[in-house]
Protein backbone atom coordinates (compact mmCIF):
# COMPACT_ATOMS: atom_id res chain seq x y z
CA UNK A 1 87.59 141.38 134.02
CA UNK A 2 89.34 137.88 133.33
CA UNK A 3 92.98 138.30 133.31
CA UNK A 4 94.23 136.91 129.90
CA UNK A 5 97.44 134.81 130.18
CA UNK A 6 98.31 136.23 126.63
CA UNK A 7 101.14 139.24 126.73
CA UNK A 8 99.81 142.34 125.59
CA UNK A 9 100.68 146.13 125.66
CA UNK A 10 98.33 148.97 125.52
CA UNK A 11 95.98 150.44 127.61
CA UNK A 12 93.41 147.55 127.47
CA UNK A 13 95.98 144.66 128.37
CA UNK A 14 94.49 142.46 129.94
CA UNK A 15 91.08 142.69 127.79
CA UNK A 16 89.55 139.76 126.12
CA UNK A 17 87.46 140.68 123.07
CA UNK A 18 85.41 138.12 120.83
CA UNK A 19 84.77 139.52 117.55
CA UNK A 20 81.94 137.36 115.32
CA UNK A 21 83.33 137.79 112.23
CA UNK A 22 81.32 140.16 109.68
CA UNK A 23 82.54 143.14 107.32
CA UNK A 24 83.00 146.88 107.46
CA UNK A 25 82.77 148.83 110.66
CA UNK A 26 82.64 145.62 113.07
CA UNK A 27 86.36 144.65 112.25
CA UNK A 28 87.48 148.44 112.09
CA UNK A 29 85.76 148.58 115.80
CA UNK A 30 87.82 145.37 117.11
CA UNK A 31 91.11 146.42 115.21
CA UNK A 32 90.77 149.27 117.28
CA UNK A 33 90.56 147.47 120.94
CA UNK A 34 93.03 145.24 119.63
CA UNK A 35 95.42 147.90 118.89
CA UNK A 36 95.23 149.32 122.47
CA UNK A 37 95.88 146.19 123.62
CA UNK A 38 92.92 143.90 123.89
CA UNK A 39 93.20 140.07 123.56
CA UNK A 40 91.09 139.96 120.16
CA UNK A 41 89.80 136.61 118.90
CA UNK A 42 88.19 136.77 115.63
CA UNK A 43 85.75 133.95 115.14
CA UNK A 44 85.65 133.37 111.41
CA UNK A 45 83.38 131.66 109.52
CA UNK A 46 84.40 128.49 107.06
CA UNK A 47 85.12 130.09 103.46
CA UNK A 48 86.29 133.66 105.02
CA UNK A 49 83.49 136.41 104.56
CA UNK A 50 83.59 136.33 100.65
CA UNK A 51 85.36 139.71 100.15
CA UNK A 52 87.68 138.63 97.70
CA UNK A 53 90.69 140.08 99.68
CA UNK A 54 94.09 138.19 100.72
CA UNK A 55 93.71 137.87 104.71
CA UNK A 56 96.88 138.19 105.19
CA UNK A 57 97.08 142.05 104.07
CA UNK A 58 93.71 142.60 105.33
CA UNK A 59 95.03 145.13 108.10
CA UNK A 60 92.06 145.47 110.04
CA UNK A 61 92.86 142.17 111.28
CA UNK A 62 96.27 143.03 112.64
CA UNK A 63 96.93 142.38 116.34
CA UNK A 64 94.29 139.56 116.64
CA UNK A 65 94.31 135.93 116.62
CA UNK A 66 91.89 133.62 114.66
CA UNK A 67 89.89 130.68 115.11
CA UNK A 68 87.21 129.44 112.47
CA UNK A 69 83.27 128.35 113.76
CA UNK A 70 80.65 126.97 111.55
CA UNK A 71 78.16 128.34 113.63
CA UNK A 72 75.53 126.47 111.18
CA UNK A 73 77.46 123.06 112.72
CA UNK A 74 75.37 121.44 116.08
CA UNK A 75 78.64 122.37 118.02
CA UNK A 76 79.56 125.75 116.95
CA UNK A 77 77.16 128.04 119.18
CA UNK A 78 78.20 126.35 122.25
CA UNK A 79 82.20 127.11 121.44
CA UNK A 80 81.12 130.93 120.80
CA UNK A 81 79.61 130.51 124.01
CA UNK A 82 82.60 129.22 125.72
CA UNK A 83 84.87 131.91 124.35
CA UNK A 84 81.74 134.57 125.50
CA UNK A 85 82.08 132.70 128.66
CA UNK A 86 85.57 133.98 129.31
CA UNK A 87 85.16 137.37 127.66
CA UNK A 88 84.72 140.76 128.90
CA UNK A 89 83.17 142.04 125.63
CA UNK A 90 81.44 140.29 122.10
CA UNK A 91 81.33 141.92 118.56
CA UNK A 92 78.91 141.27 116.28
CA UNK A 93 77.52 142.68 113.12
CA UNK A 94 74.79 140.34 111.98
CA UNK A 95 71.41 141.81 111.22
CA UNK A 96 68.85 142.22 113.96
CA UNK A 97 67.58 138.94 115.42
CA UNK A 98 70.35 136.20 113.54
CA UNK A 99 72.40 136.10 116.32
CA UNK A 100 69.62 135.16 118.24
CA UNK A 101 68.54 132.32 116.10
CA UNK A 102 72.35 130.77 115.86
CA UNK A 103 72.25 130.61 119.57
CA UNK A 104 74.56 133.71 119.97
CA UNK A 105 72.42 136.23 121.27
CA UNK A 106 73.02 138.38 124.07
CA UNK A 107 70.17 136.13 126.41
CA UNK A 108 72.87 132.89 125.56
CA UNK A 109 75.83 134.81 126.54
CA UNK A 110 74.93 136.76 129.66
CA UNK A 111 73.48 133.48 130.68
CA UNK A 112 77.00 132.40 130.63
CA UNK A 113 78.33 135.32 131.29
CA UNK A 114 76.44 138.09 133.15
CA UNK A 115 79.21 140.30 133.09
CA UNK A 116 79.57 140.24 129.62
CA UNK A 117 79.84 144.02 126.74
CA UNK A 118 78.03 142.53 124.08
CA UNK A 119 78.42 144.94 121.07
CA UNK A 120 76.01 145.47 118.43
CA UNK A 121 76.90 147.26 114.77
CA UNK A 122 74.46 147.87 112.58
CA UNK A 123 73.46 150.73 109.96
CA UNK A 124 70.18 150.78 110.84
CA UNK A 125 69.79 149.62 114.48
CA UNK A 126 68.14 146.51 116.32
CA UNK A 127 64.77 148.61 116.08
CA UNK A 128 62.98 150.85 113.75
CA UNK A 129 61.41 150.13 110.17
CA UNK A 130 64.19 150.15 108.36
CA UNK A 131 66.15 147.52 110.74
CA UNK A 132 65.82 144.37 109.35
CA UNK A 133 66.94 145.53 105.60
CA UNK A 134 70.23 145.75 103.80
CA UNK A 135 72.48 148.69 103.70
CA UNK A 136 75.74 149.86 102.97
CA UNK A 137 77.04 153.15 104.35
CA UNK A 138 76.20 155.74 101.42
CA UNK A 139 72.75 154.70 102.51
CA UNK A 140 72.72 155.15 106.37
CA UNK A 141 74.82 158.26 105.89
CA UNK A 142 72.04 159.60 103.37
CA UNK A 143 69.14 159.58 105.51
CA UNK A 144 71.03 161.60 108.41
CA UNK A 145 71.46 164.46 106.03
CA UNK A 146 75.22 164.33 106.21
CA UNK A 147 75.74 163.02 102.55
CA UNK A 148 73.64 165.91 101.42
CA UNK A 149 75.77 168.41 103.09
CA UNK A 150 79.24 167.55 101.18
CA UNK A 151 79.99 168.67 97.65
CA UNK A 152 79.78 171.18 95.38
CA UNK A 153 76.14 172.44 94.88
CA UNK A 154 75.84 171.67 91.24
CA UNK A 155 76.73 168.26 91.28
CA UNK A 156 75.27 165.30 92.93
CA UNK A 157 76.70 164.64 97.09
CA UNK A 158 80.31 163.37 96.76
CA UNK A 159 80.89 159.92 98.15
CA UNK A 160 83.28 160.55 101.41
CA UNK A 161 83.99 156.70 100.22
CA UNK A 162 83.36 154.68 103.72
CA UNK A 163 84.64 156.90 106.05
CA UNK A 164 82.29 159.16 107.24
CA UNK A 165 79.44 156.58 108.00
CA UNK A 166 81.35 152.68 108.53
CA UNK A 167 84.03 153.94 110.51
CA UNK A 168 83.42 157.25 112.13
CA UNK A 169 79.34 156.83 112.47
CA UNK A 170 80.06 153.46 113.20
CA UNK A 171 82.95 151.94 114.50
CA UNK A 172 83.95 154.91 116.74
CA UNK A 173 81.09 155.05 118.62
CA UNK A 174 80.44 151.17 119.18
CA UNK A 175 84.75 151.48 120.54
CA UNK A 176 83.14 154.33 122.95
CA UNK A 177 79.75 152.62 124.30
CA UNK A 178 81.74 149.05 124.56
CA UNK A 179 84.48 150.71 126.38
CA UNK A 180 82.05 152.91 128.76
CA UNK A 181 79.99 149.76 128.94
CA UNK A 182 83.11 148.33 129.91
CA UNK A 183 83.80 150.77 132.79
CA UNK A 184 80.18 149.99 134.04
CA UNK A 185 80.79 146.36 134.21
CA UNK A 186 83.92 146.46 136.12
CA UNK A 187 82.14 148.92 138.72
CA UNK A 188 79.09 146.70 139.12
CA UNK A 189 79.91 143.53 137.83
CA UNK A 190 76.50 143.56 135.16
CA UNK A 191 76.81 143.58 131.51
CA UNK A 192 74.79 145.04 128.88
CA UNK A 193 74.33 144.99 125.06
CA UNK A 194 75.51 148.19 123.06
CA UNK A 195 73.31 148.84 120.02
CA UNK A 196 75.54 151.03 117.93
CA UNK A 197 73.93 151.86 114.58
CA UNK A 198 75.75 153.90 111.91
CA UNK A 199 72.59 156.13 111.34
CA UNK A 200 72.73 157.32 115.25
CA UNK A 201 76.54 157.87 115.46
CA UNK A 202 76.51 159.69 112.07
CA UNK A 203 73.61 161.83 112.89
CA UNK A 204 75.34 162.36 116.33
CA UNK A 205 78.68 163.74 114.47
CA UNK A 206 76.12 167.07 112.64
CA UNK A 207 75.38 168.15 116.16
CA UNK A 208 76.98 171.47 115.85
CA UNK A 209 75.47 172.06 112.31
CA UNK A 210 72.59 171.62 113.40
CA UNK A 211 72.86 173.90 116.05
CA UNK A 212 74.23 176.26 113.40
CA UNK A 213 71.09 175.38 111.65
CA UNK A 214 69.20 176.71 114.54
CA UNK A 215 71.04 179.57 115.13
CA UNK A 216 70.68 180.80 111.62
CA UNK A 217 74.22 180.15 110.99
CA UNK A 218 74.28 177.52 108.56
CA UNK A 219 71.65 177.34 105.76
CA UNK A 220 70.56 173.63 104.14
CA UNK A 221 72.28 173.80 100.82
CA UNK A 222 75.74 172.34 99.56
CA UNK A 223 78.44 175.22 98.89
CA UNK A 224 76.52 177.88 100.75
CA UNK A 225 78.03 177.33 104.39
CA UNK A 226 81.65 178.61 106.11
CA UNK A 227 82.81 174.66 106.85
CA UNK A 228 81.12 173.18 103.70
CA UNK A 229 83.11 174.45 100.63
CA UNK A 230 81.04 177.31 100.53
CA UNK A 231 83.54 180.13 102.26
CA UNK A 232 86.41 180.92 99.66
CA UNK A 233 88.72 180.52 102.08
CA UNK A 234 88.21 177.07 103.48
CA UNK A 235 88.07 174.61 100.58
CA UNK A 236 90.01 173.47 97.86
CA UNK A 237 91.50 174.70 94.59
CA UNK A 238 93.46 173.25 91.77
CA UNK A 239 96.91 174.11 90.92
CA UNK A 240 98.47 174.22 87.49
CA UNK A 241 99.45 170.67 87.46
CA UNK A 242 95.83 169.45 88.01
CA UNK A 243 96.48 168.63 91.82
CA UNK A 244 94.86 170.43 94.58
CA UNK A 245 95.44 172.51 97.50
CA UNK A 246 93.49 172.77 100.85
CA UNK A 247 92.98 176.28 102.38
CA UNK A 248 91.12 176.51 105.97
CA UNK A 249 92.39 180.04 107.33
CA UNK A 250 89.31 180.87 108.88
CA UNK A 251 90.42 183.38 111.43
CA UNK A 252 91.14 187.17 110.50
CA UNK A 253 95.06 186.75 110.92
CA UNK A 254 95.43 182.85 109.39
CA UNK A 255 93.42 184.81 106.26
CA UNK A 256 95.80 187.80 105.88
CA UNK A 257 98.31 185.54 106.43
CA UNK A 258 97.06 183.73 103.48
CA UNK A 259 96.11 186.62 101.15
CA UNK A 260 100.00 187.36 101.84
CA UNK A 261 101.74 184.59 100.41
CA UNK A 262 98.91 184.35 97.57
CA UNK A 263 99.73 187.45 96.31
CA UNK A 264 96.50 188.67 96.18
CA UNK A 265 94.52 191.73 97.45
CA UNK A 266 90.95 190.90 99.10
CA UNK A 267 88.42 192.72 96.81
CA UNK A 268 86.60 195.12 99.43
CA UNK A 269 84.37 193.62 102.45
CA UNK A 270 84.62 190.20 100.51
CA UNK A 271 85.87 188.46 103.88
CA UNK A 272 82.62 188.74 105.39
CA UNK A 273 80.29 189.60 102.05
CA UNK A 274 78.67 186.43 101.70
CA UNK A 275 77.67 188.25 98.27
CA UNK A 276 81.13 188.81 97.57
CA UNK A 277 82.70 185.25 98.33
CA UNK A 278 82.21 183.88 94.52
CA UNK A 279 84.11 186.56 93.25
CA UNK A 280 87.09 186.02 95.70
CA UNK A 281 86.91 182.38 95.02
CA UNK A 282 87.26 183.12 91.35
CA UNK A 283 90.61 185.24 92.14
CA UNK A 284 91.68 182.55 94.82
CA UNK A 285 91.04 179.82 91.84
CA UNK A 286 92.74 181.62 89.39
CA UNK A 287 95.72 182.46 91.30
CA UNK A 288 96.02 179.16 92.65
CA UNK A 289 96.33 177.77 89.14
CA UNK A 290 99.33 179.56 88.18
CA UNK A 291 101.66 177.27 89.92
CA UNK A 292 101.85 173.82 90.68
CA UNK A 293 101.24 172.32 94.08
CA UNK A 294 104.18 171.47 95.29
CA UNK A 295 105.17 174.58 94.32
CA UNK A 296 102.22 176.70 96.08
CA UNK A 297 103.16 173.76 99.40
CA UNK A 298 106.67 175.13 99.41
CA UNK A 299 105.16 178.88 99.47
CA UNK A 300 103.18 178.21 102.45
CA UNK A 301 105.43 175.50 104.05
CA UNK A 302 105.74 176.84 107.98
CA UNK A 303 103.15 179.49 107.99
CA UNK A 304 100.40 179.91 110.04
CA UNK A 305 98.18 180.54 106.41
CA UNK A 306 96.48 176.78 107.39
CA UNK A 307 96.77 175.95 103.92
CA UNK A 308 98.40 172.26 103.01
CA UNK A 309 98.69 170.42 99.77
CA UNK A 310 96.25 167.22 99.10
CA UNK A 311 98.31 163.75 98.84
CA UNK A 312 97.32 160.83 97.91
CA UNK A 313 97.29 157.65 100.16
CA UNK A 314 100.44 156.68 98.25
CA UNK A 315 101.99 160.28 99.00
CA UNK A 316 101.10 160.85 103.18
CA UNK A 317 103.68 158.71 104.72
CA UNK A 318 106.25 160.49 102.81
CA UNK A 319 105.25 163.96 104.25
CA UNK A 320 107.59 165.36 106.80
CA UNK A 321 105.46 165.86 109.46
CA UNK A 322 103.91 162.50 109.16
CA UNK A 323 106.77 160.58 108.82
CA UNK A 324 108.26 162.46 111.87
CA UNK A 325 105.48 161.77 114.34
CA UNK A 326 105.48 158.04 112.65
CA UNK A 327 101.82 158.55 111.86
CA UNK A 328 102.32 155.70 109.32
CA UNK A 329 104.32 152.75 109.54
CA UNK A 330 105.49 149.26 107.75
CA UNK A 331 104.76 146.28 108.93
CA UNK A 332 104.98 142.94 107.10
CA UNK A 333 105.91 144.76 104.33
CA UNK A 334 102.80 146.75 104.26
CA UNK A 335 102.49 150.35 104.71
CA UNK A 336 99.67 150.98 106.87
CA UNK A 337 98.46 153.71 109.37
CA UNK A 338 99.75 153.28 113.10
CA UNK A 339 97.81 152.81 116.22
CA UNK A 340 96.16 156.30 117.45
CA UNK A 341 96.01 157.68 119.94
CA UNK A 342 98.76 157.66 121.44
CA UNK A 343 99.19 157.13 125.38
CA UNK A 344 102.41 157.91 127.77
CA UNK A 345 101.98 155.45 130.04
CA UNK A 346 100.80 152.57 128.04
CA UNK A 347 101.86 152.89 124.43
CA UNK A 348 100.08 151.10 121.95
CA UNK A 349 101.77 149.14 118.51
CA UNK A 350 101.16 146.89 115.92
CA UNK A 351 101.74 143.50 117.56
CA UNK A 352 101.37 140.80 114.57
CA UNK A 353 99.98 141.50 110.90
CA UNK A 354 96.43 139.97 110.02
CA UNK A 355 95.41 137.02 111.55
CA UNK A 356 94.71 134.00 109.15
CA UNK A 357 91.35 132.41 109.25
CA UNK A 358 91.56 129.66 111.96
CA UNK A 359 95.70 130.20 112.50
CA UNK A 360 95.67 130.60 115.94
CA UNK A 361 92.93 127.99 117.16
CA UNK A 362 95.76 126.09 119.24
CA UNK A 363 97.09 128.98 120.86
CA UNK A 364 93.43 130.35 121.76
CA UNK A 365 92.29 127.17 123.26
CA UNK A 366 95.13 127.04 125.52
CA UNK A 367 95.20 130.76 126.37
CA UNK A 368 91.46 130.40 127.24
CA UNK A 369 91.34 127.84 128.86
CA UNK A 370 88.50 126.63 126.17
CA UNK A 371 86.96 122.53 125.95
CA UNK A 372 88.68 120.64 123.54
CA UNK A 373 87.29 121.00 120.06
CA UNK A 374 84.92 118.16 119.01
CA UNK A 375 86.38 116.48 115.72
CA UNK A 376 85.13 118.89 113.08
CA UNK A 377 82.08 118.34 111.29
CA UNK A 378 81.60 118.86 107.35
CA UNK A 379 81.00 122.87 106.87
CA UNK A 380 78.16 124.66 105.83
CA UNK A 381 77.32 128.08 104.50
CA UNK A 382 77.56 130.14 107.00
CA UNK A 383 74.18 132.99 108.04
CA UNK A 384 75.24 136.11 106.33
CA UNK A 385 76.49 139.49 107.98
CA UNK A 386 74.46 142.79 107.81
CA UNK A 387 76.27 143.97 104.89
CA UNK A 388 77.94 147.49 106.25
């Protein structure tokens, strides 16, 4: 690992990460290392990535630094390769092969670098039919058969907006194989490339439904399952004021406990009837909607009923618990979730706010040690990211 000369705090001080800038779960991925501490430069591209969005409250950009490559310029590959050079681990999120025809691919950079993570994030993966098309995540999440398994069973799969596939699919597992890529480099000194595609880490996350499946335990509908909406006592209901309220007490006690501070008497054997369940969701529903929520959230406020009220994004830092643990925090004047997990030893934070296209190309070159920039050269449309 090459010791950046750049302070940092967190677990993975001492990191240097190159992120190629793209969109989606590729960012998320490198926000992440950067929050626990890695040395994050963010290579962006002339023009920004064409989202429309202010950089400077684009929050998955906190805690890096900047510099901006034209990678269609004669020069620009061979400064990504010079940062790559000095690296422990590369981001990218182009489609299958365009790194390798800027000059970016992992051949260039282990050639410079043999020690080198070089991480991969795609929807679809480097191989496979599907792999040199366009996606978004609705679609890779819809082929693993996760989108089909949330929502009610009348209405068409609800969108779990970018969550389920980008970030968790995604960016959570290409944060585990860089980092136990990471581990393998340090012990033997080789690199590797990490091809972390949002269809395998999705797929990956349904392991224990489909074990369920096997097991007979879990049948391949919407609303018919325990976890899935379909048990009347883990899902949601709406409350007099047309919020909602989330109920997950699952185990015999959390459900008396629950049927307690309802109010309401189980209708016989209905706890275990699967026959019975709409009928106790239809008393559940009914009940539920005789109060408002934060009235129903101060009834069960400190039990062990596992039932919570649902806030909105707006709402959650404001909620006790959240606000006691400092789950979210402001910074730059912008509300935004904090680092997680959390470590004793080496706590993580929110360093600096989002980096600004190209802001920190001074500071970078020195840091790194990099060649003096050539004088820059009229820019170019830059190759396109896999859209995530």
């Amino acid at each position: 690992m090459t010791e950046a000369k750049t302070p940092g705090h967190g677990p993975l001080s001492g990191v240097r990460v190159v992120e190629l800038a793209g969109i989606g779960p590729g960012p998320f991925a490198a926000m992440l290392l950067a929050d626990l501490g890695a040395d994050v430069v963010r290579v962006d591209r002339p023009g920004g990535p064409g989202l429309g969005i202010d950089p400077a409250l684009d929050v998955t950009n906190r805690n890096k630094r900047s510099v901006i490559v034209d990678l269609k310029d004669p020069g620009g590959p061979a400064r990504v390769l010079d940062l790559a050079e000095r690296a422990d681990v590369l981001i990218e999120s182009y489609r299958p092969g365009v790194a390798e025809r800027l000059g970016v691919g992992p051949g260039d950079c282990h050639a410079r670098n043999p020690r080198l993570v070089y991480g991969r994030m795609t929807g679809w993966g480097q191989q496979g039919p599907l792999a040199d098309r366009a996606g978004h995540d609705i679609a890779y999440i819809a082929l693993t058969g996760t989108l089909g398994m949330i929502g009610d069973p009348d209405r068409p799969p609800a969108v779990p907006a970018n969550l389920l596939g980008d970030y968790a699919g995604g960016s959570l597992y290409l944060v585990v194989g860089v980092l136990a890529a990471l581990h393998h480099a340090r012990a033997t000194g080789a690199g590797q490339v990490v091809d972390a595609a949002i269809v395998d880490g999705t797929a990956h996350l349904s392991a224990m439904i489909h074990g369920m499946l096997a097991a007979g335990a879990w049948q391949d509908r919407r609303g018919a399952n325990l976890l899935d909406g379909g048990c009347p006592y883990y899902g949601t209901y709406g409350t007099a004021d047309g919020r909602h309220m989330a109920v997950g007490a699952l185990e015999p006690r959390f459900y008396a406990e629950f049927l307690r501070l309802l109010g309401l008497e189980e209708p016989a054997g209905a706890h275990t009837d699967v026959t019975r369940w709409p009928e106790l969701r239809e008393r559940v529903a009914a009940r539920f909607k005789e109060r408002t929520r934060d009235a129903w959230a101060a009834v069960f406020d400190g039990t062990d009923a596992c039932v919570a009220p649902v806030l909105s994004l707006g709402e959650a830092p404001h909620h006790p618990h959240l606000a006691a643990r400092g789950t979210f925090t402001d910074h730059g004047g912008i509300t935004q979730p904090a680092p997680a997990p959390r470590f004793s030893a080496t706590p993580a934070g929110i360093r600096t706010g989002p980096a600004l296209p190209g802001a920190d190309t001074e500071a970078v070159t020195r840091d790194w040690d990099l060649p003096r920039p050539a004088a820059p050269a009229p820019s170019h449309s830059a190759e396109p990211s896999h859209p995530q």
